[in-house]
C-alpha atoms as a PDB file:
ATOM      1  CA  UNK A   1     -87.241  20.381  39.609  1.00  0.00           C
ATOM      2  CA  UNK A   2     -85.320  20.849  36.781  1.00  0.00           C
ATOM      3  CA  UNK A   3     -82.928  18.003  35.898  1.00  0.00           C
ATOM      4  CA  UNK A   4     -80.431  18.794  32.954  1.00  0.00           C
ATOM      5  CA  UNK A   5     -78.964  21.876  31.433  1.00  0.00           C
ATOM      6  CA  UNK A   6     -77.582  22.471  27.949  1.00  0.00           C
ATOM      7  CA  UNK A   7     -74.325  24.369  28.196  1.00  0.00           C
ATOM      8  CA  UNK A   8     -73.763  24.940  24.393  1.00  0.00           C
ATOM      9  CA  UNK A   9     -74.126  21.091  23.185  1.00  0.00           C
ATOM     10  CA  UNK A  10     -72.787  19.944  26.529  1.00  0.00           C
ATOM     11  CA  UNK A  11     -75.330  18.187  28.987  1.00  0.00           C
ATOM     12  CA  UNK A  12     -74.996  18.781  32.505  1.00  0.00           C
ATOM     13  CA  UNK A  13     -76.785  16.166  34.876  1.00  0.00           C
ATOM     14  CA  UNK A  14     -78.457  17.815  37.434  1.00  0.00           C
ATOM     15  CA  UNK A  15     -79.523  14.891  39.226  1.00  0.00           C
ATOM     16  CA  UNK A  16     -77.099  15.031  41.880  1.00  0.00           C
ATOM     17  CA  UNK A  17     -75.208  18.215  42.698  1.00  0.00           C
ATOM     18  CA  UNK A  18     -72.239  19.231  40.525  1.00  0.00           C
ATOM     19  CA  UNK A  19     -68.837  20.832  41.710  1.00  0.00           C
ATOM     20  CA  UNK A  20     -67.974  23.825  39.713  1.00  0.00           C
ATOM     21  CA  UNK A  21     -63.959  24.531  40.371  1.00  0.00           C
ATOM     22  CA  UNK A  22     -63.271  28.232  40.758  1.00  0.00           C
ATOM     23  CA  UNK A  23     -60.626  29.411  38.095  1.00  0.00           C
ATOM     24  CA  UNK A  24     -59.515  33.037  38.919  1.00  0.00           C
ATOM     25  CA  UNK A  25     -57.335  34.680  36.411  1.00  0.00           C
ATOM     26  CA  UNK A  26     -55.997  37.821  38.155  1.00  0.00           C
ATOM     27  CA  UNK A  27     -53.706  39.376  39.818  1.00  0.00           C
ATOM     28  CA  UNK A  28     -55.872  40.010  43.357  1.00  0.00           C
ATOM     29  CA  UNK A  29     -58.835  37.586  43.907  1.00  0.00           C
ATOM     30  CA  UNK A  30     -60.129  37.425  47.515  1.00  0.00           C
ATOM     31  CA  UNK A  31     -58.620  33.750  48.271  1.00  0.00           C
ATOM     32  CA  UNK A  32     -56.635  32.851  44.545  1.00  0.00           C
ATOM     33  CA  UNK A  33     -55.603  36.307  43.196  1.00  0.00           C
ATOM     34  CA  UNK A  34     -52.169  36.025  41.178  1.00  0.00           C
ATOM     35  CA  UNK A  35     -51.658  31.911  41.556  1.00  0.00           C
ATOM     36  CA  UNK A  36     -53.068  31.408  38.029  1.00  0.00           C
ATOM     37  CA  UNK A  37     -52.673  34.785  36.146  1.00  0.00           C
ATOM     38  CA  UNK A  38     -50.583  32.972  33.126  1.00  0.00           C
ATOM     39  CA  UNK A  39     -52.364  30.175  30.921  1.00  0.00           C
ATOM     40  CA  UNK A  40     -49.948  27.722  31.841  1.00  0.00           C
ATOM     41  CA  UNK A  41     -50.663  27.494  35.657  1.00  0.00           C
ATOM     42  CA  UNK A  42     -54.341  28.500  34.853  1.00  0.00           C
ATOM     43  CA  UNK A  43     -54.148  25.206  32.668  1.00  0.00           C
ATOM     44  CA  UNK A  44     -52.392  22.937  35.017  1.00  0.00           C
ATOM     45  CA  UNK A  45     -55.088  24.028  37.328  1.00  0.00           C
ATOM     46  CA  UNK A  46     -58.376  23.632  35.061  1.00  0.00           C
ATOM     47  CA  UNK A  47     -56.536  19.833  34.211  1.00  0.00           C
ATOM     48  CA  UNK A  48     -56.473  19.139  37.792  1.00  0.00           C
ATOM     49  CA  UNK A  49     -59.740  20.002  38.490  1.00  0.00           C
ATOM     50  CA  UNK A  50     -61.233  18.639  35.512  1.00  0.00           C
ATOM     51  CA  UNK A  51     -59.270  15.245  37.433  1.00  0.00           C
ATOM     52  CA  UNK A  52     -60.548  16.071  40.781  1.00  0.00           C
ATOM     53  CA  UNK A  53     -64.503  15.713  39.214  1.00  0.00           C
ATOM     54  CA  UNK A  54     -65.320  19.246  38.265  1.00  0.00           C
ATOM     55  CA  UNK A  55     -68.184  19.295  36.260  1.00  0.00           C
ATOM     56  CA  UNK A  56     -67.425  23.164  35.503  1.00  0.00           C
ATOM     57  CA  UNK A  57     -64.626  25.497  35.748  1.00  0.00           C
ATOM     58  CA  UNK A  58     -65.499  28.829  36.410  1.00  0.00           C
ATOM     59  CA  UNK A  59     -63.694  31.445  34.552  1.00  0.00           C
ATOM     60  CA  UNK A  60     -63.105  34.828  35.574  1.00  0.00           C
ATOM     61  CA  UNK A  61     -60.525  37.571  34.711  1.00  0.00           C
ATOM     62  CA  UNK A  62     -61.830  40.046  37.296  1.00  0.00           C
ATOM     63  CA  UNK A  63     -61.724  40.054  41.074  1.00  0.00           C
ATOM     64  CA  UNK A  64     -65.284  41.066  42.943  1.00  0.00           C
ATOM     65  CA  UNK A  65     -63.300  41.721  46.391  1.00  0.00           C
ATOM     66  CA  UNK A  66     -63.412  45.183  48.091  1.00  0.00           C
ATOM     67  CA  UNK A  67     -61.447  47.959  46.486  1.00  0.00           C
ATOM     68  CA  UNK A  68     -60.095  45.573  43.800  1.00  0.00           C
ATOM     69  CA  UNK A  69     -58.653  47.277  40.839  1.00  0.00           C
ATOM     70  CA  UNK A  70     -61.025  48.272  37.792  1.00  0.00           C
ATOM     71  CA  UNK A  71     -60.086  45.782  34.777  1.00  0.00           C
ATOM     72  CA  UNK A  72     -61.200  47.134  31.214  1.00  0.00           C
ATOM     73  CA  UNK A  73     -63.031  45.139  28.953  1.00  0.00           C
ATOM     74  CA  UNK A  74     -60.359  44.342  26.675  1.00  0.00           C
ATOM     75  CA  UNK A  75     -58.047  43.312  29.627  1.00  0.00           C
ATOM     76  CA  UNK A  76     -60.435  41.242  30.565  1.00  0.00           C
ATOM     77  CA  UNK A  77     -60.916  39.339  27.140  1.00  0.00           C
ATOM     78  CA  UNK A  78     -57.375  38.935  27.156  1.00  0.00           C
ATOM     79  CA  UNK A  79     -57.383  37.227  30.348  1.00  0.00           C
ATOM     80  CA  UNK A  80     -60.290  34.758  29.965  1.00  0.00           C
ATOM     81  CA  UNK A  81     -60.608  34.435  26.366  1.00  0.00           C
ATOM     82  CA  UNK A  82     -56.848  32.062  26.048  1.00  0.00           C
ATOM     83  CA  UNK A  83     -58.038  29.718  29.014  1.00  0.00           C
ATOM     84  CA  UNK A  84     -60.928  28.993  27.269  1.00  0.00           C
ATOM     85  CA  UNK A  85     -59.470  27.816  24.020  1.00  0.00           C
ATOM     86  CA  UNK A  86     -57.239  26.219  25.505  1.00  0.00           C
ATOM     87  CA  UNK A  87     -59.637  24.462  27.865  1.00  0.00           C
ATOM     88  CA  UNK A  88     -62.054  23.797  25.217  1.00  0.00           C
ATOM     89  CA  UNK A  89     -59.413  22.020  22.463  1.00  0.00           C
ATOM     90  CA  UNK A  90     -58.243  19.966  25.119  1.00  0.00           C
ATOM     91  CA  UNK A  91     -61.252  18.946  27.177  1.00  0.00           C
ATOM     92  CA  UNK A  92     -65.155  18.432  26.753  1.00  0.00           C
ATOM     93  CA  UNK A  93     -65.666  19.883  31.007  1.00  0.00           C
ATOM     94  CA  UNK A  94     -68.397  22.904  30.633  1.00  0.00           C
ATOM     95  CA  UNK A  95     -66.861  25.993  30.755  1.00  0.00           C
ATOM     96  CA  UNK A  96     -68.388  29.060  32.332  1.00  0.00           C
ATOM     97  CA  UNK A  97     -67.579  32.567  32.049  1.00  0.00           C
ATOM     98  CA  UNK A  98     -67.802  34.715  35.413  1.00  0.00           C
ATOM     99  CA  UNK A  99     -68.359  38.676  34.568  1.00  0.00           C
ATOM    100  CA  UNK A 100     -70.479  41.213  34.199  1.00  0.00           C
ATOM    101  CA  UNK A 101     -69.246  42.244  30.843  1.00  0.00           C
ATOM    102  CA  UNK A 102     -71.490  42.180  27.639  1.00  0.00           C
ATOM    103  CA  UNK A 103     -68.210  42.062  25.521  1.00  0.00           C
ATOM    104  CA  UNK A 104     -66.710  39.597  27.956  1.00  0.00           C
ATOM    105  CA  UNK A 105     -70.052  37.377  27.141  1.00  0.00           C
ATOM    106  CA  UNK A 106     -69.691  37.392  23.842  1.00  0.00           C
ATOM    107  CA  UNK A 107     -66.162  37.062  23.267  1.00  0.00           C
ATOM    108  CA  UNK A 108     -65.992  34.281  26.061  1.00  0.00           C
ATOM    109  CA  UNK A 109     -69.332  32.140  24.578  1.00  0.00           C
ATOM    110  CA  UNK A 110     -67.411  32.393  21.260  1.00  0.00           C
ATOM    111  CA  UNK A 111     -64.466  30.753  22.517  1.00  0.00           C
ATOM    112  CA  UNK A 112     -66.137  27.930  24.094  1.00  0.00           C
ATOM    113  CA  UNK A 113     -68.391  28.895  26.950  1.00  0.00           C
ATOM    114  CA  UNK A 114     -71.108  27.276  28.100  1.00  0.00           C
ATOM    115  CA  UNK A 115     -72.635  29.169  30.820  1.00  0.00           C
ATOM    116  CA  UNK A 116     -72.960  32.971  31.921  1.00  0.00           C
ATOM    117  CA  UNK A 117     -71.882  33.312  35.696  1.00  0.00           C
ATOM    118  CA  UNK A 118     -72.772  37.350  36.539  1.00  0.00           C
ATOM    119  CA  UNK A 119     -72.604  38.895  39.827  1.00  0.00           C
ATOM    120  CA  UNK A 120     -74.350  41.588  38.968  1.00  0.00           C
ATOM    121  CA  UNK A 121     -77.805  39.362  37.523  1.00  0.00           C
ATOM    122  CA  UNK A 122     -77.431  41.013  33.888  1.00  0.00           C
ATOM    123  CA  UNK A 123     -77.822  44.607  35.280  1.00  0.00           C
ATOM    124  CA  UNK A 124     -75.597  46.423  33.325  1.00  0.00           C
ATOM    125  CA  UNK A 125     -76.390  48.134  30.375  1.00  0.00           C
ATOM    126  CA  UNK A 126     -76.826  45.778  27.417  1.00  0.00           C
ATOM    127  CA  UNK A 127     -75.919  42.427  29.235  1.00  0.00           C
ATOM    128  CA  UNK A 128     -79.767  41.546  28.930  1.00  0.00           C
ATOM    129  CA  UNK A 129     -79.639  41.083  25.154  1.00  0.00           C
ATOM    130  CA  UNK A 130     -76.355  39.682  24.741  1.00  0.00           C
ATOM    131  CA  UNK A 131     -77.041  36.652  27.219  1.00  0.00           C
ATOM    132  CA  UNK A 132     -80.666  36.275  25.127  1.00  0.00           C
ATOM    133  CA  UNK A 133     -78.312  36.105  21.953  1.00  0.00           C
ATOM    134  CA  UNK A 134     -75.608  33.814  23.283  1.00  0.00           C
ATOM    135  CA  UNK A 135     -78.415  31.284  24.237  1.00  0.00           C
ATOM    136  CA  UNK A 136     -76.294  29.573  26.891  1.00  0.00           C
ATOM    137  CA  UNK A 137     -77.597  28.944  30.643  1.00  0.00           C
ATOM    138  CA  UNK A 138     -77.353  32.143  33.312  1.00  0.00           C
ATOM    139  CA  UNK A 139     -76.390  31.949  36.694  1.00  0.00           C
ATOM    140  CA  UNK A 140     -78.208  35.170  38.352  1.00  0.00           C
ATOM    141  CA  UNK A 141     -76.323  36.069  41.641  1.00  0.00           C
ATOM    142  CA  UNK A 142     -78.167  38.416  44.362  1.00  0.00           C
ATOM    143  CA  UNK A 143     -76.267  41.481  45.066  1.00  0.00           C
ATOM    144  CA  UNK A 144     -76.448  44.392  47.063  1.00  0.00           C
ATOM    145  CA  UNK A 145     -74.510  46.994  45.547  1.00  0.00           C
ATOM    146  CA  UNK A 146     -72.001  48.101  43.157  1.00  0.00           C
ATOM    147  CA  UNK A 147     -69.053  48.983  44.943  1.00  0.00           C
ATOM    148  CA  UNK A 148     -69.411  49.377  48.945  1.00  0.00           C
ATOM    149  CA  UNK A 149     -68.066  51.955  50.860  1.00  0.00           C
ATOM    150  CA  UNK A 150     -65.772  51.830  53.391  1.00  0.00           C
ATOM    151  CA  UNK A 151     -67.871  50.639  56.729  1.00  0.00           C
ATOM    152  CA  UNK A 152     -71.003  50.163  54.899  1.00  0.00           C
ATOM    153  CA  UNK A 153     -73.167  47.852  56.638  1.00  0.00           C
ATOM    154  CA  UNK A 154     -75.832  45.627  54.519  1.00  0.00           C
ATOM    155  CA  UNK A 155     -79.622  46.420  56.200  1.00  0.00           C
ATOM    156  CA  UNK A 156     -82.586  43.513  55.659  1.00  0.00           C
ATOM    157  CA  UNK A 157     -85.918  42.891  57.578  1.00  0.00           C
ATOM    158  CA  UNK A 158     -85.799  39.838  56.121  1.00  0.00           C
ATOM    159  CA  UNK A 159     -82.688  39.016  54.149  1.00  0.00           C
ATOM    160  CA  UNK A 160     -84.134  35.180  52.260  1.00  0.00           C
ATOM    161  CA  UNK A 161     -87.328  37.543  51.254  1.00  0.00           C
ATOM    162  CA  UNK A 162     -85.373  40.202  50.634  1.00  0.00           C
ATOM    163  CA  UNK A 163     -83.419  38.048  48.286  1.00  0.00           C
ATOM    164  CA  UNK A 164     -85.751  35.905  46.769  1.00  0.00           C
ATOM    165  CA  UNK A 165     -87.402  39.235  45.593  1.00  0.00           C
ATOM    166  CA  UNK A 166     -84.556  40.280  44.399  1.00  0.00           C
ATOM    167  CA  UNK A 167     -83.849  37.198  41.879  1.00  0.00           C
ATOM    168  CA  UNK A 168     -87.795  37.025  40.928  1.00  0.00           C
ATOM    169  CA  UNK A 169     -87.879  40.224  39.584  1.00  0.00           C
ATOM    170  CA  UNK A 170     -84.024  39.248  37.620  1.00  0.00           C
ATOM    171  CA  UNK A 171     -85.749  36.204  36.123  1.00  0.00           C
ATOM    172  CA  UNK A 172     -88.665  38.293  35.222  1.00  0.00           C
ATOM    173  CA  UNK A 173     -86.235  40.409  33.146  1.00  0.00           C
ATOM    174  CA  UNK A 174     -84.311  37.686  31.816  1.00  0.00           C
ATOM    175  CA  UNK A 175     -88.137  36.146  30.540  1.00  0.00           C
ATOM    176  CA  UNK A 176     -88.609  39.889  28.853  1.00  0.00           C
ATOM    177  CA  UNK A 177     -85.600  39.956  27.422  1.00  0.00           C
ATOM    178  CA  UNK A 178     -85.703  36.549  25.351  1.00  0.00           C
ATOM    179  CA  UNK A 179     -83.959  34.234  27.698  1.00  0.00           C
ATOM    180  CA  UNK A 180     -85.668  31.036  28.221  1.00  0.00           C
ATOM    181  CA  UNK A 181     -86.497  29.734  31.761  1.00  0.00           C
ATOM    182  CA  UNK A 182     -84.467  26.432  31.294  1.00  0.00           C
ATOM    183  CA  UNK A 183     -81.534  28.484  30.994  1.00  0.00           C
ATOM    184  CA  UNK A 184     -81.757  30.625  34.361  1.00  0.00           C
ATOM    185  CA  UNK A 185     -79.740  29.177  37.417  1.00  0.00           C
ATOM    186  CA  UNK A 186     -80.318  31.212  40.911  1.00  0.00           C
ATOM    187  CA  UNK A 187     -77.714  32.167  43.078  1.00  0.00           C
ATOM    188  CA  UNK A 188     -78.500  33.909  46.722  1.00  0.00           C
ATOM    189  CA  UNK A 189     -74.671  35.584  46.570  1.00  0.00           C
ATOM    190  CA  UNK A 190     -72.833  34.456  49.569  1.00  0.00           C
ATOM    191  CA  UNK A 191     -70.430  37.070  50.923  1.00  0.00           C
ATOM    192  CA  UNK A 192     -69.770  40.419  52.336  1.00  0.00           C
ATOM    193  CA  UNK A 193     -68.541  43.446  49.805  1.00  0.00           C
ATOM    194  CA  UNK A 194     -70.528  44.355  47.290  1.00  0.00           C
ATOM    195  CA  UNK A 195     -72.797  40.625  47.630  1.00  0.00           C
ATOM    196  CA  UNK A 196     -73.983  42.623  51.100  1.00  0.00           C
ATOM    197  CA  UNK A 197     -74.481  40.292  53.228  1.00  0.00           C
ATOM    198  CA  UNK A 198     -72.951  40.624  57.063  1.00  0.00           C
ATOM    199  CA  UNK A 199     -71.839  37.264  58.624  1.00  0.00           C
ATOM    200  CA  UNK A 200     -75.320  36.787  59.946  1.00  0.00           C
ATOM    201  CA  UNK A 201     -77.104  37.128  56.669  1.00  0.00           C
ATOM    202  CA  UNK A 202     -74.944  34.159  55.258  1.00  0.00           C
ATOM    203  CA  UNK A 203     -75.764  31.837  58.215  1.00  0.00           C
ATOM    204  CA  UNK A 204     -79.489  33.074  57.832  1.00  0.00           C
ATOM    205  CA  UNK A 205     -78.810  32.010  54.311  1.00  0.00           C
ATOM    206  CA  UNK A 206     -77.656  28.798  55.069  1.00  0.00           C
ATOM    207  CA  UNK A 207     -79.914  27.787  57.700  1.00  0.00           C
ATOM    208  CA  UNK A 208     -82.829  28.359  55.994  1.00  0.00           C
ATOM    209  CA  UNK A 209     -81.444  27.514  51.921  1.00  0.00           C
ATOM    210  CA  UNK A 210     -84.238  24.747  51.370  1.00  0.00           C
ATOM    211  CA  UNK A 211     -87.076  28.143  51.323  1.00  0.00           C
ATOM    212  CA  UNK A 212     -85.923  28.582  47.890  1.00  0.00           C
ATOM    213  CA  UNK A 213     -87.090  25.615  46.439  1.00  0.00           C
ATOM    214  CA  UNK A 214     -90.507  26.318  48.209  1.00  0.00           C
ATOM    215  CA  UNK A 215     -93.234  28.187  48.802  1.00  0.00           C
ATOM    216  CA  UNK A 216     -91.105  31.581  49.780  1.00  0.00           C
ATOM    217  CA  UNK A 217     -89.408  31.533  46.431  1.00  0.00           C
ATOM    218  CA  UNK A 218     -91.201  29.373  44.328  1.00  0.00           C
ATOM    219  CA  UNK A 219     -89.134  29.841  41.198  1.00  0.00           C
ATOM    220  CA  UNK A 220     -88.619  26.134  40.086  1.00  0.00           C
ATOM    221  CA  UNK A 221     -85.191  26.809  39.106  1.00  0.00           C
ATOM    222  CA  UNK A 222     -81.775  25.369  39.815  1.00  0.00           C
ATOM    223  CA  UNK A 223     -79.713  27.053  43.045  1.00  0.00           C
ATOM    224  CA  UNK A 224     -75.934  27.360  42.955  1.00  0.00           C
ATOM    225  CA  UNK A 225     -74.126  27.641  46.463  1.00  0.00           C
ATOM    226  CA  UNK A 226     -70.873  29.714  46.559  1.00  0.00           C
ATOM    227  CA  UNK A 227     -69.581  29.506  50.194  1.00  0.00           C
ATOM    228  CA  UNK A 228     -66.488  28.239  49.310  1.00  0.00           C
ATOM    229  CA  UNK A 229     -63.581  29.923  51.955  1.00  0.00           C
ATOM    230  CA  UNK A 230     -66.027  33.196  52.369  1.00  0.00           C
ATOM    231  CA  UNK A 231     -65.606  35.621  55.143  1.00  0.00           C
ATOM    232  CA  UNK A 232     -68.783  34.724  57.216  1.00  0.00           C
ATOM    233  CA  UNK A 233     -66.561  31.399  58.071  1.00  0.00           C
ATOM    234  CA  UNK A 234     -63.982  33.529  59.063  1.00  0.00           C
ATOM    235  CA  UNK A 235     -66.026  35.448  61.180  1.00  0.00           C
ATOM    236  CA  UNK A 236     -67.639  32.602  63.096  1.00  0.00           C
ATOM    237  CA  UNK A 237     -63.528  30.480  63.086  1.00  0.00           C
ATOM    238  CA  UNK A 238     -61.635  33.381  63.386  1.00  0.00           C
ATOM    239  CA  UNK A 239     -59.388  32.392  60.700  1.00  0.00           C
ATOM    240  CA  UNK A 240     -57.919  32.954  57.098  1.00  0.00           C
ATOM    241  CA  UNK A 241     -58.983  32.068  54.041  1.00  0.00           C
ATOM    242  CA  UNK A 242     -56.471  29.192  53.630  1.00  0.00           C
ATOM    243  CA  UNK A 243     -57.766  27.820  56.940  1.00  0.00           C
ATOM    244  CA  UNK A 244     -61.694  27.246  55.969  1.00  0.00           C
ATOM    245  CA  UNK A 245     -61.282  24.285  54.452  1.00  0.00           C
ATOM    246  CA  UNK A 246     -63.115  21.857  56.904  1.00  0.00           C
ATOM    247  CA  UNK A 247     -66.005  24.584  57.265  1.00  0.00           C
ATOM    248  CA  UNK A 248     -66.344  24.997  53.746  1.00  0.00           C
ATOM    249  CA  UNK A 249     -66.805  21.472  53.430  1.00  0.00           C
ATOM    250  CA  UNK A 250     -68.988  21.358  55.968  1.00  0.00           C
ATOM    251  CA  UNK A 251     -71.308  24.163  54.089  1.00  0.00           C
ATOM    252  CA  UNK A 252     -70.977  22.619  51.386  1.00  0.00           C
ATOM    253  CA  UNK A 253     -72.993  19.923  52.647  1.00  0.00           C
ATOM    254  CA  UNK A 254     -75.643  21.205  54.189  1.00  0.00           C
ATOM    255  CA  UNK A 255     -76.502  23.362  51.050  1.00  0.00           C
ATOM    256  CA  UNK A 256     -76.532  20.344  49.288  1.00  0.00           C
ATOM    257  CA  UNK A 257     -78.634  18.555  51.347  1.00  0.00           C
ATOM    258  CA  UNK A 258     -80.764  21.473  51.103  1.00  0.00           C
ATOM    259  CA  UNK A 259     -81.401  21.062  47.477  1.00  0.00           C
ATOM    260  CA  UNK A 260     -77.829  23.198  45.926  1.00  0.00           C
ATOM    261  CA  UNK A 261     -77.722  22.002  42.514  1.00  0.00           C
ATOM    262  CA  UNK A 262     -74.255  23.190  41.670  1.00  0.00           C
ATOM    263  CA  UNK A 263     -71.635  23.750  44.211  1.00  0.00           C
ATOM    264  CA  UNK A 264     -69.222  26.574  43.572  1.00  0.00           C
ATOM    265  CA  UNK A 265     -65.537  25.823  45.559  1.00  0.00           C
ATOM    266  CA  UNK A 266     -61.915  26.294  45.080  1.00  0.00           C
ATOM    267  CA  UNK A 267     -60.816  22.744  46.575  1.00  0.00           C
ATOM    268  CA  UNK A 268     -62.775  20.420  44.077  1.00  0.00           C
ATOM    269  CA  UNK A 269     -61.611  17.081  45.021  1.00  0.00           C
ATOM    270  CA  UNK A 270     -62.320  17.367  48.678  1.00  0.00           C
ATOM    271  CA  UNK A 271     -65.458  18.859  47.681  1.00  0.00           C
ATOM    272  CA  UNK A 272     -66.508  15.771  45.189  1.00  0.00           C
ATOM    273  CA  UNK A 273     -65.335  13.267  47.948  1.00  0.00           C
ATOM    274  CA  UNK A 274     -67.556  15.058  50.629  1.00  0.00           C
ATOM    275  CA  UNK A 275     -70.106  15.044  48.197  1.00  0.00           C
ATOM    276  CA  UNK A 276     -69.919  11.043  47.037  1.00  0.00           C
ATOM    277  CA  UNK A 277     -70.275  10.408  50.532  1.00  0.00           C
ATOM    278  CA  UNK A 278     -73.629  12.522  50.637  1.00  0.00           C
ATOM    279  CA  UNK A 279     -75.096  10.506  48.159  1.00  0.00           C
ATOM    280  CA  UNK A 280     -73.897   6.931  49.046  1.00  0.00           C
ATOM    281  CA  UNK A 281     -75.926   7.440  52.425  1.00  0.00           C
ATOM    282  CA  UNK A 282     -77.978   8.649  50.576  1.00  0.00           C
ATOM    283  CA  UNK A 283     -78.521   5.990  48.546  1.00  0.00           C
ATOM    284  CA  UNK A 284     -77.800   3.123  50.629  1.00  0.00           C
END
């Protein structure tokens, strides 16, 4: 298993799992949306994490949620881009850039980024190249489709094959394209929406997370986990997203007891705590 990434000149251990704090810029994230639109609250966030034990913040300047509002390119840059110099001048944390944009990659890596984070696995037009020519590690999340419908209800015979197909034939692109292996990080894509997966799936997901380190998947590569706050926790509680806390800790876990590499959460120091624990029974 693959034990170290270089982010730009930054090492990240992989050793034990890392907490990657979720930094949303906009106006209408799922859980976040409009608490950290401006750099300074977007700062005095990334700080705090970056004190909590984040290992990586997580940019992004546009929300993924159902029906959230189209953000151009350049809107995007202007979000993202700020945070990241800031970030970088002040701190040496890996920064990683969360979109789908080829001119959000570049601009982003330029400022300071040290990883790719794309929903969409480098499927849009030109994204392919760019992350071979930014030469920083890709995360490669599973998803279903673009934008979902109103009622549209995800379909799998098998939803961990269906997935692990899905991110084999992603890597094989990534390979083709110039991107080395030791720079490709999985990610199964938690979440209803356009991630399509139905409460169900996630659990699925979650009960059986370890098959992606075996046989089933066989990849060899590192496995982010982003369950932090997402719906299928709400489905099974019956509560908001500001009440998931516990279960997301909980998740959190398991995943990483199931091999997750890097954690992906909005409530880092809880997170880290949960996850110190892990490994001092770990260890002891």
């Amino acid at each position: 298993m693959q034990t170290s990434l270089d982010c730009a000149g930054r090492i990240l251990d992989l050793t034990s799992p890392i907490v990657m704090g979720i930094l949303n810029v906009t106006p209408d994230s799922f859980s976040d949306g409009g608490r950290y639109n401006s750099l300074d609250r977007a700062m005095r966030h990334a700080r705090q994490m970056v004190a909590d034990g984040a290992g990586i913040i997580d940019i992004g300047g546009e929300s993924t949620r159902p029906n959230a509002q189209l953000v151009s390119e350049t809107e995007e840059i202007d979000r993202v881009v700020p945070v990241i110099e800031a970030l970088r001048a002040e701190s040496d944390v890996v920064v990683s850039i969360d979109t789908s944009s080829a001119r959000v990659m570049t601009a982003a890596v330029e400022a300071g980024a040290g990883i790719i984070n794309d929903v969409r696995a480098l499927s849009r037009p030109g994204t392919l190249a760019i992350a071979a020519e930014c030469d920083v590690p890709v995360i490669l999340m599973h998803s279903l489709v673009e934008q979902p419908e109103q009622g549209f209800v995800p379909q799998y015979d098998d939803v961990v094959t269906a997935v692990a197909e899905y991110l084999k034939e992603r890597v094989q692109a990534c390979e083709q394209a110039g991107i080395r292996r030791e720079n490709i990080i999985l990610d199964p894509g938690f979440g209803g929406g356009m991630f399509g997966k139905a409460p169900a799936h996630d659990l699925t997901l979650v009960k059986r997370f370890n098959e992606f380190f075996g046989e089933h998947c066989g990849l060899g590569l590192p496995v982010l986990a982003g369950v932090s706050r997402k719906s299928f926790i709400g489905a099974v509680l019956s509560n908001t997203a500001d009440e998931r806390l516990a279960a997301s800790l909980t998740v959190a876990v398991m995943l990483a007891q199931a091999g997750a590499q890097i954690i992906r959460v909005h409530d880092v120091k809880e997170t880290v705590d949960a996850l110190t624990m892990l490994q001092a029974v770990s260890a002891a």
